[in-house]
PDB file of N, CA and C in Angstrom:
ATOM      1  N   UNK A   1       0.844  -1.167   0.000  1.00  0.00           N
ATOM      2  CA  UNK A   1       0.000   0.000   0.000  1.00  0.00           C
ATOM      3  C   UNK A   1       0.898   1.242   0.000  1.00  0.00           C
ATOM      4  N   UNK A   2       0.440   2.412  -0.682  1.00  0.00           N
ATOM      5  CA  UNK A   2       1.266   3.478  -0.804  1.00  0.00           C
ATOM      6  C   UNK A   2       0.307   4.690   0.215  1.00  0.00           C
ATOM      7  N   UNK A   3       1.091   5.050   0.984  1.00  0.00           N
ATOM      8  CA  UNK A   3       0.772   6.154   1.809  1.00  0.00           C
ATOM      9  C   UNK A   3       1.319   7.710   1.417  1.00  0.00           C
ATOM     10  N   UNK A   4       0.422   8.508   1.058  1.00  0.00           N
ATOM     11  CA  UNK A   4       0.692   9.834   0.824  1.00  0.00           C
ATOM     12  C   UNK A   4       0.622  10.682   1.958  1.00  0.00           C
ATOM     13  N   UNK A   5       1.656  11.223   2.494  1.00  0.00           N
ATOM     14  CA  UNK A   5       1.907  12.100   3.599  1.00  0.00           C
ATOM     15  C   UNK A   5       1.605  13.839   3.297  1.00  0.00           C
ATOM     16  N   UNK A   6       1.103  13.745   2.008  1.00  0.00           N
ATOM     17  CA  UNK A   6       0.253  15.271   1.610  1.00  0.00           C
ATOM     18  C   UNK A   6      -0.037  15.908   3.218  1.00  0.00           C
ATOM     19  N   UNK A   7      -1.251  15.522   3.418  1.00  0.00           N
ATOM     20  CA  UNK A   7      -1.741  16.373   4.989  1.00  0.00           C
ATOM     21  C   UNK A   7      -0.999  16.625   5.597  1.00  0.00           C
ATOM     22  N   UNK A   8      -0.069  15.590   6.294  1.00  0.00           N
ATOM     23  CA  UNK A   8       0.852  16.104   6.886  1.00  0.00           C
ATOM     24  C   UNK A   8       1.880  16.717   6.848  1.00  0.00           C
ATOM     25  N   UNK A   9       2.516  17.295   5.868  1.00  0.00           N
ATOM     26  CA  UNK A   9       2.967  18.382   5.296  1.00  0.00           C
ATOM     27  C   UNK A   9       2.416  19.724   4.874  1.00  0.00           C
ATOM     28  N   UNK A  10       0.920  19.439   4.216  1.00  0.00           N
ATOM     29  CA  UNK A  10      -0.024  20.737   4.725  1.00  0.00           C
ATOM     30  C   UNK A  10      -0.124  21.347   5.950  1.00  0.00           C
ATOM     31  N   UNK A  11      -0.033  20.225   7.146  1.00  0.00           N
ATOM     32  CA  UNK A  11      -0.363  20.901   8.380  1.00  0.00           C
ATOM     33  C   UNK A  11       0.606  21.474   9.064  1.00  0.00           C
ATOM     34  N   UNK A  12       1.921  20.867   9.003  1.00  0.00           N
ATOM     35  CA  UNK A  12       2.943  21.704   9.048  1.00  0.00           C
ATOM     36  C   UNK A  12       3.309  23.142   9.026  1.00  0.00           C
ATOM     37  N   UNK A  13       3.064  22.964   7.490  1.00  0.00           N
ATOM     38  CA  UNK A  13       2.482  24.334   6.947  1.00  0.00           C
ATOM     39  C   UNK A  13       1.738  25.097   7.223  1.00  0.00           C
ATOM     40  N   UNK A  14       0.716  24.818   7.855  1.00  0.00           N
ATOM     41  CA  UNK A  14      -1.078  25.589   7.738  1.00  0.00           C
ATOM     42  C   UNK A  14      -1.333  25.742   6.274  1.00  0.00           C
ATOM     43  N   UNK A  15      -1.239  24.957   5.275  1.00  0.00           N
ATOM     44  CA  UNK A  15      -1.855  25.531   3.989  1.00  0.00           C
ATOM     45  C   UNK A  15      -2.674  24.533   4.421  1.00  0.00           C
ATOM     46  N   UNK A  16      -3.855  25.410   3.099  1.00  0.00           N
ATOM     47  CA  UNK A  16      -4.984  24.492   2.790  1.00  0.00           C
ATOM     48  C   UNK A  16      -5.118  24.015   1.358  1.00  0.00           C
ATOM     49  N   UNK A  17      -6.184  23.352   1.060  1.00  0.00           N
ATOM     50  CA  UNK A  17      -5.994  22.495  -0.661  1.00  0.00           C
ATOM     51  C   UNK A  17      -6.047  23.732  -1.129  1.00  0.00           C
ATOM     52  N   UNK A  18      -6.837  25.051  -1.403  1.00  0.00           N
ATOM     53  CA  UNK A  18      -6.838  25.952  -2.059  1.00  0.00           C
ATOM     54  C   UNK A  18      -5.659  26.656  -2.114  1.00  0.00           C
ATOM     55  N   UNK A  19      -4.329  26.926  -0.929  1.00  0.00           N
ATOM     56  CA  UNK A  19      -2.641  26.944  -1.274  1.00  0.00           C
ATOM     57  C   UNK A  19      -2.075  26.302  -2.108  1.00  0.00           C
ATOM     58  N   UNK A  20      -2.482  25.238  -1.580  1.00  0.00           N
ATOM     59  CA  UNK A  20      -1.965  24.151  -2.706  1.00  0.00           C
ATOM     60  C   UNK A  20      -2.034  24.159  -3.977  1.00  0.00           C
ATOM     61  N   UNK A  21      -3.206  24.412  -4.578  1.00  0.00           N
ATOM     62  CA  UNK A  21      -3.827  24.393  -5.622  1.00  0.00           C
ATOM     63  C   UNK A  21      -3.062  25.945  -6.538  1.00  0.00           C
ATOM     64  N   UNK A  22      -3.324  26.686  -5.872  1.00  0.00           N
ATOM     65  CA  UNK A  22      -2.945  27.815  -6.188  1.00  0.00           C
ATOM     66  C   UNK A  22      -0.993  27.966  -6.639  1.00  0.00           C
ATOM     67  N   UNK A  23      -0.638  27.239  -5.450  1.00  0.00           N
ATOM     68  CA  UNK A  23       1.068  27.660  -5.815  1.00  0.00           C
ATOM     69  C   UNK A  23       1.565  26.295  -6.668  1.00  0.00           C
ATOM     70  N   UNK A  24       0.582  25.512  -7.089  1.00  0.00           N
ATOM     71  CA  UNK A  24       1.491  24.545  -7.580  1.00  0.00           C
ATOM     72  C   UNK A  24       0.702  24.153  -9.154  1.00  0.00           C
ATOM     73  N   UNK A  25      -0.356  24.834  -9.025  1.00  0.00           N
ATOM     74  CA  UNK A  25      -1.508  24.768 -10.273  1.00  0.00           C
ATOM     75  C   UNK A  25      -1.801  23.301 -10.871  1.00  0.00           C
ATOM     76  N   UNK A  26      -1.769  22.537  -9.804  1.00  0.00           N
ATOM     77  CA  UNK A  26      -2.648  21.625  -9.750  1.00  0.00           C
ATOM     78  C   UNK A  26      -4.199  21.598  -9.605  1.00  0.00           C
ATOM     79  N   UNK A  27      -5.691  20.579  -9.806  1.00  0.00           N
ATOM     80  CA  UNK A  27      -6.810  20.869  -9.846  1.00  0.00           C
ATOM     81  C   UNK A  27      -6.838  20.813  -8.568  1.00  0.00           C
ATOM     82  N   UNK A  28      -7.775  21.219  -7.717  1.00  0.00           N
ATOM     83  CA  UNK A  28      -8.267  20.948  -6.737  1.00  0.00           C
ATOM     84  C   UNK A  28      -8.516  19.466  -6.049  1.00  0.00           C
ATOM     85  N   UNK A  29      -9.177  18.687  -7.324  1.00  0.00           N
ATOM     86  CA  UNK A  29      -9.471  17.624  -6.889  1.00  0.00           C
ATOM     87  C   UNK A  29      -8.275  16.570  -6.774  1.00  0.00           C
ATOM     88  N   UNK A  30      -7.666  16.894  -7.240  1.00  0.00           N
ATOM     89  CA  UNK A  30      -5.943  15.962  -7.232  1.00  0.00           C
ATOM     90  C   UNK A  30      -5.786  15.997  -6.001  1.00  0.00           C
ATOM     91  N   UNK A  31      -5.459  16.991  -5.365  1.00  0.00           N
ATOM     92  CA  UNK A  31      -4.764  17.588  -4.162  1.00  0.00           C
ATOM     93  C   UNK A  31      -6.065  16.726  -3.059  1.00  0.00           C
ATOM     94  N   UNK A  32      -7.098  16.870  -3.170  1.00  0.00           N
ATOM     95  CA  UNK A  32      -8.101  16.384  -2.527  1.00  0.00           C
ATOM     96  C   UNK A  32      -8.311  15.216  -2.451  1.00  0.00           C
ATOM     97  N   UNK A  33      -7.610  14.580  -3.467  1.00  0.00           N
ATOM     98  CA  UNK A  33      -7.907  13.043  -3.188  1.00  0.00           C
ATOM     99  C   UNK A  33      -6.657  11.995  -2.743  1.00  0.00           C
ATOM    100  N   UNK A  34      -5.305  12.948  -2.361  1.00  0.00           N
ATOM    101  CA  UNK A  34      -4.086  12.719  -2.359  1.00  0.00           C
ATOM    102  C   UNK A  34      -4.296  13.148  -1.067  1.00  0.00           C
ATOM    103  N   UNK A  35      -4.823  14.572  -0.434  1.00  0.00           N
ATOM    104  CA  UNK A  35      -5.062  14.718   1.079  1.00  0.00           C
ATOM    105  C   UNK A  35      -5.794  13.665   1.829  1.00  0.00           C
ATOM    106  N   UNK A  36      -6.864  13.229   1.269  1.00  0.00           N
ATOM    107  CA  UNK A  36      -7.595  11.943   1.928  1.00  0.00           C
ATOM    108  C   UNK A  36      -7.253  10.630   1.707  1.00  0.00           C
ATOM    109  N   UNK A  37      -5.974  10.933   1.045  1.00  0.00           N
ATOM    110  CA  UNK A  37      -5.533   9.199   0.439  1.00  0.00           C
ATOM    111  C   UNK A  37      -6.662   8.449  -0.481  1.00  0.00           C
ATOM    112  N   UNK A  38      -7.140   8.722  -0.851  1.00  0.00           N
ATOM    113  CA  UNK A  38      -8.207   8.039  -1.855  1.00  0.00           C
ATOM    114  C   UNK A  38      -7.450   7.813  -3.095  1.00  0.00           C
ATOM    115  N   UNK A  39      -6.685   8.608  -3.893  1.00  0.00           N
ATOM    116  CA  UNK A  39      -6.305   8.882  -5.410  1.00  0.00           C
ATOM    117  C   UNK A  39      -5.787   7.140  -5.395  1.00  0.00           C
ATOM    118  N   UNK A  40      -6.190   6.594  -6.916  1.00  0.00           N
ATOM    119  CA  UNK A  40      -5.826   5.826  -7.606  1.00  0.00           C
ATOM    120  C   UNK A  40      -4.613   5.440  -8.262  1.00  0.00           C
ATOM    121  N   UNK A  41      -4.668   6.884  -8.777  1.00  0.00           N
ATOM    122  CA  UNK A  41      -3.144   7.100  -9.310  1.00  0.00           C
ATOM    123  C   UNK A  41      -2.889   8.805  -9.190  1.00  0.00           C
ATOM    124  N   UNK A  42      -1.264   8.822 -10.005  1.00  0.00           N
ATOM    125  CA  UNK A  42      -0.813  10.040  -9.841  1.00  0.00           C
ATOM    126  C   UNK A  42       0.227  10.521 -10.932  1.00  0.00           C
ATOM    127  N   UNK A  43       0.241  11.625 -11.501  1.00  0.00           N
ATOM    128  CA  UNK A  43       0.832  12.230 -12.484  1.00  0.00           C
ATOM    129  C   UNK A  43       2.265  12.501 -12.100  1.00  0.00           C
ATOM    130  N   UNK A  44       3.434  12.053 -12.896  1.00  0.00           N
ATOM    131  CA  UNK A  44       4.502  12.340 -12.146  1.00  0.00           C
ATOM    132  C   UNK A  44       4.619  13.861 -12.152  1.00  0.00           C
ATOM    133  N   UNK A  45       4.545  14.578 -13.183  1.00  0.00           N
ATOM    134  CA  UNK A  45       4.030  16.208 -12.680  1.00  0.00           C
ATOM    135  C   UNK A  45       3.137  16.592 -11.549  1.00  0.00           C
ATOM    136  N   UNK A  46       2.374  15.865 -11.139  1.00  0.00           N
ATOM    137  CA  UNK A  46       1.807  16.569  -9.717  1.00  0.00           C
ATOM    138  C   UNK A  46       2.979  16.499  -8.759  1.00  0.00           C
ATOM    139  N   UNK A  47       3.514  15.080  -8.860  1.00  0.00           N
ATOM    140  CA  UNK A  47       4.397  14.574  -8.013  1.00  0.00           C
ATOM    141  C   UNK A  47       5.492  15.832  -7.632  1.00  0.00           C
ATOM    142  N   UNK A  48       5.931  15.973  -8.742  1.00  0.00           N
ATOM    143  CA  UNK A  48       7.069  16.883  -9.012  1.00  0.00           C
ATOM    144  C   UNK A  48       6.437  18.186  -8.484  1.00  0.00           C
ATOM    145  N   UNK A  49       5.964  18.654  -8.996  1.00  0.00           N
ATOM    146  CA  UNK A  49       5.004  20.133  -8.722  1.00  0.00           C
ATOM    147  C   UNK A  49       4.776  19.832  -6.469  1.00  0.00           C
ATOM    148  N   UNK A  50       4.236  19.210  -6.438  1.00  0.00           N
ATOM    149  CA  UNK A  50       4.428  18.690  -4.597  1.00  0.00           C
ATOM    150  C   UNK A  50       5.689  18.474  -3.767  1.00  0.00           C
ATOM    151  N   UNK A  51       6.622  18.142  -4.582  1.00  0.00           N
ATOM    152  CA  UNK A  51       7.900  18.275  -3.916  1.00  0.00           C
ATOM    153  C   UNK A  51       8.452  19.584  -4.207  1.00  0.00           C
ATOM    154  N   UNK A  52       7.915  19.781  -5.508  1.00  0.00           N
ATOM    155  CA  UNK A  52       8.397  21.729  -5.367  1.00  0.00           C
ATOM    156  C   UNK A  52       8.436  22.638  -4.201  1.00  0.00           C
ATOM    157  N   UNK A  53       7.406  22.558  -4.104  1.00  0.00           N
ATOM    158  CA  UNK A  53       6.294  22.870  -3.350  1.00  0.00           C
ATOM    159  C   UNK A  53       6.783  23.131  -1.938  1.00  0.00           C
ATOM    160  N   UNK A  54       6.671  21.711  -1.507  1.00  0.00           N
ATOM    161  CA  UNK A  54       7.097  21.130   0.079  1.00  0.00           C
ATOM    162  C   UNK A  54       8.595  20.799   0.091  1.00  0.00           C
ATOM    163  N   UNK A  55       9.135  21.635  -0.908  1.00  0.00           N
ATOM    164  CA  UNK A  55      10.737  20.954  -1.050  1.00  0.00           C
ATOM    165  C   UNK A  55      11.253  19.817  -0.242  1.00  0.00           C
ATOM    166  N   UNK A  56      10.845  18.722  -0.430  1.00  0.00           N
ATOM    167  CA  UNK A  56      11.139  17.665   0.094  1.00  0.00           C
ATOM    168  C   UNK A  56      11.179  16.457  -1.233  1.00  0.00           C
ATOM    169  N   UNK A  57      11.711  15.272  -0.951  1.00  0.00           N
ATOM    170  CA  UNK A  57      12.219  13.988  -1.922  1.00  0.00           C
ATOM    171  C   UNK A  57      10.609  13.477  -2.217  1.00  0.00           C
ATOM    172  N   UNK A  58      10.665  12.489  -3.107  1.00  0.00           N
ATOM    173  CA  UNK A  58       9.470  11.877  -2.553  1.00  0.00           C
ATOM    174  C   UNK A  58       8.910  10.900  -1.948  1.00  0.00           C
ATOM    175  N   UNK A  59      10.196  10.120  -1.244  1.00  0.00           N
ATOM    176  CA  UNK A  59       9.902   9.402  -0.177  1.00  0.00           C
ATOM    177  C   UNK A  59       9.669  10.045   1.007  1.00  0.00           C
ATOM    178  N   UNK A  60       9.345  11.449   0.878  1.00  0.00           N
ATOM    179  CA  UNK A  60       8.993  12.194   2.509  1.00  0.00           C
ATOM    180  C   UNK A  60       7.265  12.378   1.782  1.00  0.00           C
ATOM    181  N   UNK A  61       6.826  12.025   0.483  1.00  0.00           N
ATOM    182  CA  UNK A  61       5.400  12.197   0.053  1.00  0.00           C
ATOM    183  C   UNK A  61       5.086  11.130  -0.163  1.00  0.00           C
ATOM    184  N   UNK A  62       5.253  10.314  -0.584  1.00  0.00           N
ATOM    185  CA  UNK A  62       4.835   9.165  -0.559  1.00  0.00           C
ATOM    186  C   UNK A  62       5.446   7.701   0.069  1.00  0.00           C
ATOM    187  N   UNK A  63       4.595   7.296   0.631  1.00  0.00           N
ATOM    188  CA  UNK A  63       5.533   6.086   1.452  1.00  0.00           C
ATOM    189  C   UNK A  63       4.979   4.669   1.007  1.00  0.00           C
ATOM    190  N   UNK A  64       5.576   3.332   1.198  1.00  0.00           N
ATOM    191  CA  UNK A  64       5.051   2.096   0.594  1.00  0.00           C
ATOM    192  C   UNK A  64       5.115   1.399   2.162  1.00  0.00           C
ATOM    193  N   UNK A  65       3.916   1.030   2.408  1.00  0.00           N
ATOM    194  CA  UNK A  65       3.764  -0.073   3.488  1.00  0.00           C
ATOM    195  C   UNK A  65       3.201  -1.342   3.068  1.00  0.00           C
ATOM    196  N   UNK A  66       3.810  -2.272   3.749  1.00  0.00           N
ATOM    197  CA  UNK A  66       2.755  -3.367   3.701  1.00  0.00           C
ATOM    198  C   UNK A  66       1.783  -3.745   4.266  1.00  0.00           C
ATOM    199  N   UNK A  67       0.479  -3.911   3.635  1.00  0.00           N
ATOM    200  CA  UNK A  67      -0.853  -4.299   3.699  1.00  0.00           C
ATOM    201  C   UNK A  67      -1.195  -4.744   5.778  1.00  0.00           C
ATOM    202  N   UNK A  68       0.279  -5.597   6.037  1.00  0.00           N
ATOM    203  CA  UNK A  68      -0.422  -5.872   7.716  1.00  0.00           C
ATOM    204  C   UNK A  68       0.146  -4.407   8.278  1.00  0.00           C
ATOM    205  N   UNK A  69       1.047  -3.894   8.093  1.00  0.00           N
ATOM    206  CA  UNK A  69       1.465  -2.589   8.504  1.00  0.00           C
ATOM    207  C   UNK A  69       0.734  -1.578   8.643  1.00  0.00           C
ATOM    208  N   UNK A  70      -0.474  -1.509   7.551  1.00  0.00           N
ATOM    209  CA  UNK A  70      -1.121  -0.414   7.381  1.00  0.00           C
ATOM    210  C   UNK A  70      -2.741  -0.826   8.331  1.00  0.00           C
ATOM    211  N   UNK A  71      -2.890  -2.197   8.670  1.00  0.00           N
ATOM    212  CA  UNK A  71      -4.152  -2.239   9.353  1.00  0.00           C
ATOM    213  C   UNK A  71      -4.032  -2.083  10.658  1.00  0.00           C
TER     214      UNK A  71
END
């Protein structure tokens, strides 16, 4: 399972999806479904555009656990 640490780097921050959205010109709903962990998949340009962003790698945005790890 892949864990996106989006939020918690928002909160860090205090931004909200509409920061987000705004400084990295991504849709709204990307950012929204990457904050709630829902997204399916992901554009390596968002990717990129999010580490811009949060200047961080992207193993500080996305993480891989395994399935008993994550329950």
């Amino acid at each position: 399972m892949i864990r996106c640490h989006l939020s918690r780097l928002m909160g860090e921050r205090k931004m909200k999806i509409a920061d987000v959205a705004r400084e990295t010109g991504l849709h709204r709903n990307t950012i929204t479904l990457l904050y709630n962990e829902t997204a399916t998949r992901i554009e390596l340009d968002a990717i990129d555009r999010l580490c811009g962003l949060f200047n961080c790698g992207v193993a500080e945005l996305l993480e891989f656990t395994s399935e008993s790890q994550a329950a």
